[in-house]
N, C-alpha and C. Protein backbone atom coordinates (compact mmCIF):
# COMPACT_ATOMS: atom_id res chain seq x y z
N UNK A 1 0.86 -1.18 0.00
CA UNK A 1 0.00 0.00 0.00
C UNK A 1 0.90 1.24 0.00
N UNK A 2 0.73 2.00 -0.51
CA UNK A 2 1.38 3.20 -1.07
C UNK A 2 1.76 4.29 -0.08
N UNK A 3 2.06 4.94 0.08
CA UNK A 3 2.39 6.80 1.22
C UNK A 3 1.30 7.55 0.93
N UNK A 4 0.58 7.36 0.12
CA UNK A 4 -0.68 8.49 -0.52
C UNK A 4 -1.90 7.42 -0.17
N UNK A 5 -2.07 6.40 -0.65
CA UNK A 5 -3.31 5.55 0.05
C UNK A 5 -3.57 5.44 1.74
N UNK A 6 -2.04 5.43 2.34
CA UNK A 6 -2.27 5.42 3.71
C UNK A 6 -2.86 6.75 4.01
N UNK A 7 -2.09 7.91 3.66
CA UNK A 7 -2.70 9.40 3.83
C UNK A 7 -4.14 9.60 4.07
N UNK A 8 -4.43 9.15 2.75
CA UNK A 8 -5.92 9.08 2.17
C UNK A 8 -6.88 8.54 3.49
N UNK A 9 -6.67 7.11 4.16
CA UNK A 9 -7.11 6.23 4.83
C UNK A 9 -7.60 7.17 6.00
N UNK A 10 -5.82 8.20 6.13
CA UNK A 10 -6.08 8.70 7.66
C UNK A 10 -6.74 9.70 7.49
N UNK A 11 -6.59 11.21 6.42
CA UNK A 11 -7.41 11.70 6.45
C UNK A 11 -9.10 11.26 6.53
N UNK A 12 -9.14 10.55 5.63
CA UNK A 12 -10.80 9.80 6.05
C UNK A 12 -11.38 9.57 7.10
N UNK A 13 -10.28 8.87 7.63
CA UNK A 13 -10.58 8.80 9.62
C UNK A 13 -10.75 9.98 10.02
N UNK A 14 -9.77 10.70 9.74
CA UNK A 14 -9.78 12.03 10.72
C UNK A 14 -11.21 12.64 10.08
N UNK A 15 -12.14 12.16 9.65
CA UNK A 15 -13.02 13.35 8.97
C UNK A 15 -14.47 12.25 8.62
N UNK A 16 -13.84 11.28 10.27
CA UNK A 16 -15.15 11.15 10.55
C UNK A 16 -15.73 9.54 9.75
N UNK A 17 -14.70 9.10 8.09
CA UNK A 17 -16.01 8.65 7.76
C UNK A 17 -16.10 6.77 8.02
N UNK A 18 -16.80 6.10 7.39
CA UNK A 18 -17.66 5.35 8.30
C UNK A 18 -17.51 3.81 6.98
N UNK A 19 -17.20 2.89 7.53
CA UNK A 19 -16.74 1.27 6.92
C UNK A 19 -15.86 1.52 5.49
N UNK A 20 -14.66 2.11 6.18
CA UNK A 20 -13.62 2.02 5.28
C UNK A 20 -13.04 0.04 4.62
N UNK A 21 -13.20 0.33 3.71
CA UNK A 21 -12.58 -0.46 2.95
C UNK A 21 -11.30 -0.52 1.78
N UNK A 22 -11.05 -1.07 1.52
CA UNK A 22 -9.93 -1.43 0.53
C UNK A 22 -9.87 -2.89 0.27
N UNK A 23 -9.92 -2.51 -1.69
CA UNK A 23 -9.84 -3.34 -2.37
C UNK A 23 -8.30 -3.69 -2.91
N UNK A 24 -7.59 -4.59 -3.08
CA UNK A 24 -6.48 -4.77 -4.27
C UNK A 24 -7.10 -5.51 -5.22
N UNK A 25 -6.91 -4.65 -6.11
CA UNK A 25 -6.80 -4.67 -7.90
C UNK A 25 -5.80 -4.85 -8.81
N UNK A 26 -4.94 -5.16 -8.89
CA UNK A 26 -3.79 -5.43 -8.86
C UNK A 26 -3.89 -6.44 -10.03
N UNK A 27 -4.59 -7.99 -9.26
CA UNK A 27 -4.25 -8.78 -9.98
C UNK A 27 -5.72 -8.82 -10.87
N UNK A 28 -6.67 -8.18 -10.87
CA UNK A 28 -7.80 -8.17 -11.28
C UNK A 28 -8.57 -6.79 -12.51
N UNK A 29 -7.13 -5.86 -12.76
CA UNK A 29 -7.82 -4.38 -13.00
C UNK A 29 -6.50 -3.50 -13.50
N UNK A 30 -6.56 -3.64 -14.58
CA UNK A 30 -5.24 -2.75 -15.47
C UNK A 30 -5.32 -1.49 -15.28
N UNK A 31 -6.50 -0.70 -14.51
CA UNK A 31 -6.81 0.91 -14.28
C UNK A 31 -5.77 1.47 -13.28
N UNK A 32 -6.12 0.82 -12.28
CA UNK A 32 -5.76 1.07 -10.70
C UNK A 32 -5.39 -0.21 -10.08
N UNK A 33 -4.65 0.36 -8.94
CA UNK A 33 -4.06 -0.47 -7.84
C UNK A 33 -5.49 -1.30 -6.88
N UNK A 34 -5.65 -0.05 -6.32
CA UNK A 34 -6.71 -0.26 -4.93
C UNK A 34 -7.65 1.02 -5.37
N UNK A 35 -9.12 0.44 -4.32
CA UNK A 35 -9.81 1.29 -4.19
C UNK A 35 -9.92 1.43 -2.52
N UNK A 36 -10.27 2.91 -2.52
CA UNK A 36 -10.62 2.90 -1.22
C UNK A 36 -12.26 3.38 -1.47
N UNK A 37 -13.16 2.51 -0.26
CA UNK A 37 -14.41 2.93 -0.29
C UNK A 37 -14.67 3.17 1.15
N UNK A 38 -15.32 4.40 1.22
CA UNK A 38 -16.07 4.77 2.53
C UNK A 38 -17.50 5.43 2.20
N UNK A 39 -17.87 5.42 3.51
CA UNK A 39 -19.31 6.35 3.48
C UNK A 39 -19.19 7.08 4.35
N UNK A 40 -20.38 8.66 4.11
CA UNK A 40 -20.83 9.69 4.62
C UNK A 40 -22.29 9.64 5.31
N UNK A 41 -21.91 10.49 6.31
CA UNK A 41 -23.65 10.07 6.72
C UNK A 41 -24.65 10.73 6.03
N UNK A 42 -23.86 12.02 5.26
CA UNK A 42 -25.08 13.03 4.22
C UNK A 42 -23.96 13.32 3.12
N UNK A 43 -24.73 14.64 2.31
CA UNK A 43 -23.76 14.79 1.42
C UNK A 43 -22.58 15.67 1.41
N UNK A 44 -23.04 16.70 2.55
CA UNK A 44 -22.19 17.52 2.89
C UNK A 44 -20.66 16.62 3.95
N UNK A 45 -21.26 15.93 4.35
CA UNK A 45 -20.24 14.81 5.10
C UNK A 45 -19.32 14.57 3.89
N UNK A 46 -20.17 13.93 3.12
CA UNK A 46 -19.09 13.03 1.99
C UNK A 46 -18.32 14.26 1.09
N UNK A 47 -18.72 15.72 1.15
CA UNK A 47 -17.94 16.37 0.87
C UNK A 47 -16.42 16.93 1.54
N UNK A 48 -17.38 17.05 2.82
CA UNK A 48 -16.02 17.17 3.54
C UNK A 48 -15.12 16.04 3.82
N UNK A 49 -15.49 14.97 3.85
CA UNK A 49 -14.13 13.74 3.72
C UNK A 49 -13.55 14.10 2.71
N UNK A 50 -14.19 14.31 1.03
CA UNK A 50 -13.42 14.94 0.33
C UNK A 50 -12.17 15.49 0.18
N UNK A 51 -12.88 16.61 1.02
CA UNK A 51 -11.84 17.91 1.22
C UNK A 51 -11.19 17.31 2.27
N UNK A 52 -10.83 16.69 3.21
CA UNK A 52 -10.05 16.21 3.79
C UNK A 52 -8.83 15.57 3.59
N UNK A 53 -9.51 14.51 2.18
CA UNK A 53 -8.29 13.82 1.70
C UNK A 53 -7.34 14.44 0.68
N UNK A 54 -8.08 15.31 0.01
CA UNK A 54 -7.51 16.26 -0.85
C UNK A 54 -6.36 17.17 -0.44
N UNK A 55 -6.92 17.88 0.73
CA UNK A 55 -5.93 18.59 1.35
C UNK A 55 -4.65 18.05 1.49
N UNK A 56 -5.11 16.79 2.49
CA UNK A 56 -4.15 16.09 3.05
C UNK A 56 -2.87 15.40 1.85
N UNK A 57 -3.62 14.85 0.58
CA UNK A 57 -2.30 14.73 -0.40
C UNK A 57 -1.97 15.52 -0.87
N UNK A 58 -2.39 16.31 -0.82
CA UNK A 58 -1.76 17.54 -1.47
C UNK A 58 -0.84 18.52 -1.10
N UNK A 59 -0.34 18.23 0.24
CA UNK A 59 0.24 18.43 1.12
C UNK A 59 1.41 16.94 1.00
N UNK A 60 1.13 16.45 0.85
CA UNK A 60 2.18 15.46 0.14
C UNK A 60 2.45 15.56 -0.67
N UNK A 61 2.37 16.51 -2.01
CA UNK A 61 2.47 16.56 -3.61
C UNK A 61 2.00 15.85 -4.28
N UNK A 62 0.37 15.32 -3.90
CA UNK A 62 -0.56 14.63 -4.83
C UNK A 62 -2.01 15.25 -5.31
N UNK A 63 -2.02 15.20 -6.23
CA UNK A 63 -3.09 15.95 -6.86
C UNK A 63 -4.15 14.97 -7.94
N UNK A 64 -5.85 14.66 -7.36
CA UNK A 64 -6.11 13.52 -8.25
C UNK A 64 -6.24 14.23 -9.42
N UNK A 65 -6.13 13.05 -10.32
CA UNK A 65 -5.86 12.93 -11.83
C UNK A 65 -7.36 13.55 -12.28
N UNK A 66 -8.33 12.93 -11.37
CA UNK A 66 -9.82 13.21 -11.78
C UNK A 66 -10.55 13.15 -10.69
N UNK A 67 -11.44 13.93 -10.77
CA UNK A 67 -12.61 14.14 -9.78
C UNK A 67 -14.37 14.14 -10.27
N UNK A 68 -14.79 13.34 -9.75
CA UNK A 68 -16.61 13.90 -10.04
C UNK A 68 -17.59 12.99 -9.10
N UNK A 69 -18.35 13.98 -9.37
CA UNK A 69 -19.60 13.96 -8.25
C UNK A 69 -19.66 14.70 -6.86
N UNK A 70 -18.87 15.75 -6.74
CA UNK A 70 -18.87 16.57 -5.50
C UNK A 70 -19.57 17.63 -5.76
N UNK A 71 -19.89 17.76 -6.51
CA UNK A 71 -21.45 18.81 -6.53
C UNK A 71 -22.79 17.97 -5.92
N UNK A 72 -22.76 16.81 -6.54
CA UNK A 72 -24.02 16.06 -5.67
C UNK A 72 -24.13 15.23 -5.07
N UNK A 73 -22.84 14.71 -4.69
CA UNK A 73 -21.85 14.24 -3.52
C UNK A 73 -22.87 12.90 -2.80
N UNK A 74 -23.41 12.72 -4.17
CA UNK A 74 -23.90 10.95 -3.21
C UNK A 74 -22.73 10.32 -3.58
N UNK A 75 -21.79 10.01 -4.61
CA UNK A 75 -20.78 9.28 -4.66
C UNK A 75 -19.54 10.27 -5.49
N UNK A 76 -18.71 10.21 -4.65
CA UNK A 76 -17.53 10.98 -5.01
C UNK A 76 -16.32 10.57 -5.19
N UNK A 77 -15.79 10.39 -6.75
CA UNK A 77 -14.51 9.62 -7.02
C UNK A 77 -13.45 10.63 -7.20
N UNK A 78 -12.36 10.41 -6.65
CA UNK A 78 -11.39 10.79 -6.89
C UNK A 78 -10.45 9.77 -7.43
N UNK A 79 -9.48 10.11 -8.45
CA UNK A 79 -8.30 9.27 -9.13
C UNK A 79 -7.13 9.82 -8.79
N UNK A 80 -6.47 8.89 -8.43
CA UNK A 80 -5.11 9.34 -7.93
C UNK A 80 -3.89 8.10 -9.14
N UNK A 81 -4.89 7.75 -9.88
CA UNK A 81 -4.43 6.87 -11.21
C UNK A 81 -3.92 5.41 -10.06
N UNK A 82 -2.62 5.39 -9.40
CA UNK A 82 -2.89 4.04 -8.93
C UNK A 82 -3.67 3.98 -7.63
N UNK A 83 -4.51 4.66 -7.13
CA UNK A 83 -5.68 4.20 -5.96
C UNK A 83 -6.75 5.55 -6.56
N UNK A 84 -7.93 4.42 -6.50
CA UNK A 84 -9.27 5.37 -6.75
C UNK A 84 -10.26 5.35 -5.47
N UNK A 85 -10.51 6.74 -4.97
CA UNK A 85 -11.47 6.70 -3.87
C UNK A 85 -12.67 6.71 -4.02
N UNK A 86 -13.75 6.27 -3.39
CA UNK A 86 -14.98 6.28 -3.74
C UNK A 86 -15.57 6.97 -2.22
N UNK A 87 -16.40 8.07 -2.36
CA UNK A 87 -17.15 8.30 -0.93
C UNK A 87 -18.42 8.17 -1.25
N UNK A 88 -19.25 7.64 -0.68
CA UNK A 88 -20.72 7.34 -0.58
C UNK A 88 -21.29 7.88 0.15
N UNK A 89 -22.83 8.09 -0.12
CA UNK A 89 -23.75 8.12 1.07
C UNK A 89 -23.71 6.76 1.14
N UNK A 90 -24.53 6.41 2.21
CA UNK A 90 -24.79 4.98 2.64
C UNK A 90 -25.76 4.43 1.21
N UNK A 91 -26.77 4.80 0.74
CA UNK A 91 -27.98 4.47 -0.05
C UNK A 91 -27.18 4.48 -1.17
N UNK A 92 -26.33 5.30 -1.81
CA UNK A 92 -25.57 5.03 -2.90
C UNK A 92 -24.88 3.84 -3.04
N UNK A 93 -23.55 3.69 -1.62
CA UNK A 93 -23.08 2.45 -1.28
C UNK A 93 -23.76 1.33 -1.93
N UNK A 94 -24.72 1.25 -1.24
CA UNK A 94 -25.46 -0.23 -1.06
C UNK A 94 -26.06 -0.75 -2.68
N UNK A 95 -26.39 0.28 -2.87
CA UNK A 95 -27.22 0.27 -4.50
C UNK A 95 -25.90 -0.38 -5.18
N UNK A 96 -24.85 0.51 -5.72
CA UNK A 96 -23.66 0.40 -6.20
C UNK A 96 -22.90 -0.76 -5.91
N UNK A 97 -22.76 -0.83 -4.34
CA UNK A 97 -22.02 -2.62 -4.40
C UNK A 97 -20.81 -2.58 -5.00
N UNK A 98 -19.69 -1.91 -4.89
CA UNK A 98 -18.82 -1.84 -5.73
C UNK A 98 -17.88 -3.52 -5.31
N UNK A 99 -18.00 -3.79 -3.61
CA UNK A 99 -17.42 -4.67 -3.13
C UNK A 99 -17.95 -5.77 -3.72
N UNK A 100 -19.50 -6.24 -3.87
CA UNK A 100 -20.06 -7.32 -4.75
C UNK A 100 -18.97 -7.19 -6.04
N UNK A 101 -18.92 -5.55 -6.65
CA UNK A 101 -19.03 -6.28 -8.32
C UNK A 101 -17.00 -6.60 -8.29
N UNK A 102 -16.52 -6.22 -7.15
CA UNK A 102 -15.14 -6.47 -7.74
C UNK A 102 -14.88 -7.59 -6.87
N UNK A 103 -15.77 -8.24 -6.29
CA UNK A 103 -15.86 -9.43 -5.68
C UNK A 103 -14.08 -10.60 -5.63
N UNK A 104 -13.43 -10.24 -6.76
CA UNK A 104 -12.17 -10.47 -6.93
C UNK A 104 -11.22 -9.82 -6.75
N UNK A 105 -11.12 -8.85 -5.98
CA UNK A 105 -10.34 -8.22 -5.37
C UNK A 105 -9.96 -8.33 -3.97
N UNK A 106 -8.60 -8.57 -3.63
CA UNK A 106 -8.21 -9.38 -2.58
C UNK A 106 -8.77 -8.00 -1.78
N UNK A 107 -9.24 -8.05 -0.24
CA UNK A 107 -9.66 -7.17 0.44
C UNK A 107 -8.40 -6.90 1.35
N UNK A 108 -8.17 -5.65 1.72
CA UNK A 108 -6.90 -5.54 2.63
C UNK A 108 -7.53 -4.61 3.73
N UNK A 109 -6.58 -4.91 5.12
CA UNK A 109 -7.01 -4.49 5.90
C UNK A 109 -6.47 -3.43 6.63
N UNK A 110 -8.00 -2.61 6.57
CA UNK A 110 -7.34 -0.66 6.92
C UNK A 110 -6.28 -0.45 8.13
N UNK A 111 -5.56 0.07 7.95
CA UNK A 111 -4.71 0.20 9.18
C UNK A 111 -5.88 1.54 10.15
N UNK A 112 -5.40 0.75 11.31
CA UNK A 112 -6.20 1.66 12.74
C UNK A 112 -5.26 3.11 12.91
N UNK A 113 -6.34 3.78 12.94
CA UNK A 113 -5.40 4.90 13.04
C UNK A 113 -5.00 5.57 14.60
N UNK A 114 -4.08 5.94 14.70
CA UNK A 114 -3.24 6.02 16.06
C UNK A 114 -3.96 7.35 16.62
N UNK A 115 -3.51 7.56 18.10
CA UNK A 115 -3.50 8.92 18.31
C UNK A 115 -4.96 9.11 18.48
């Protein structure tokens, strides 16, 4: 797992949000490495995790490649080309299933964040 995926992980924590996951893609997905998926409890939540993680790599010298859906922030991807984040509302989550559809993706486990 990368210096910018861990970042990502902690900003997320720090900002609150809620059944972090991570996928490896790796052996399953020529796009990306990993995904990270979390949820928001609204949309303004899932914005500000957003802006959380954003800040936070960017402050590392990472800037995603692509962004959309933070205007209506039920699901918000960011590309960081090798890890793609996904923030959800919960109702988006569930609909979407991203964990069903990549069902082949080894699952890895979030590091706890300290402090």
């Amino acid at each position: 797992m990368s210096p910018g995926l861990r970042d990502a992980i902690g900003a997320a924590q720090d900002r609150k949000a809620l059944d972090l996951s991570v996928l490896d893609l790796k052996e399953v997905s020529s796009f990306t490495d990993f995904f990270l998926i979390c949820t928001g409890t609204s949309t303004r939540h899932t914005q500000a995790i957003c802006d959380g993680i954003v800040e936070r790599l960017k402050n590392s010298g990472l800037t995603p490649a692509h962004m959309e859906g933070y205007s209506q922030a039920e699901w918000i991807l960011l590309d960081y080309l090798s890890f793609v984040i996904h923030i959800f509302v919960e109702r988006a989550r569930l609909f979407y299933d991203l964990e069903r559809l990549w069902k082949n993706a080894r699952r890895v486990e979030v590091p706890v964040q300290e402090g």
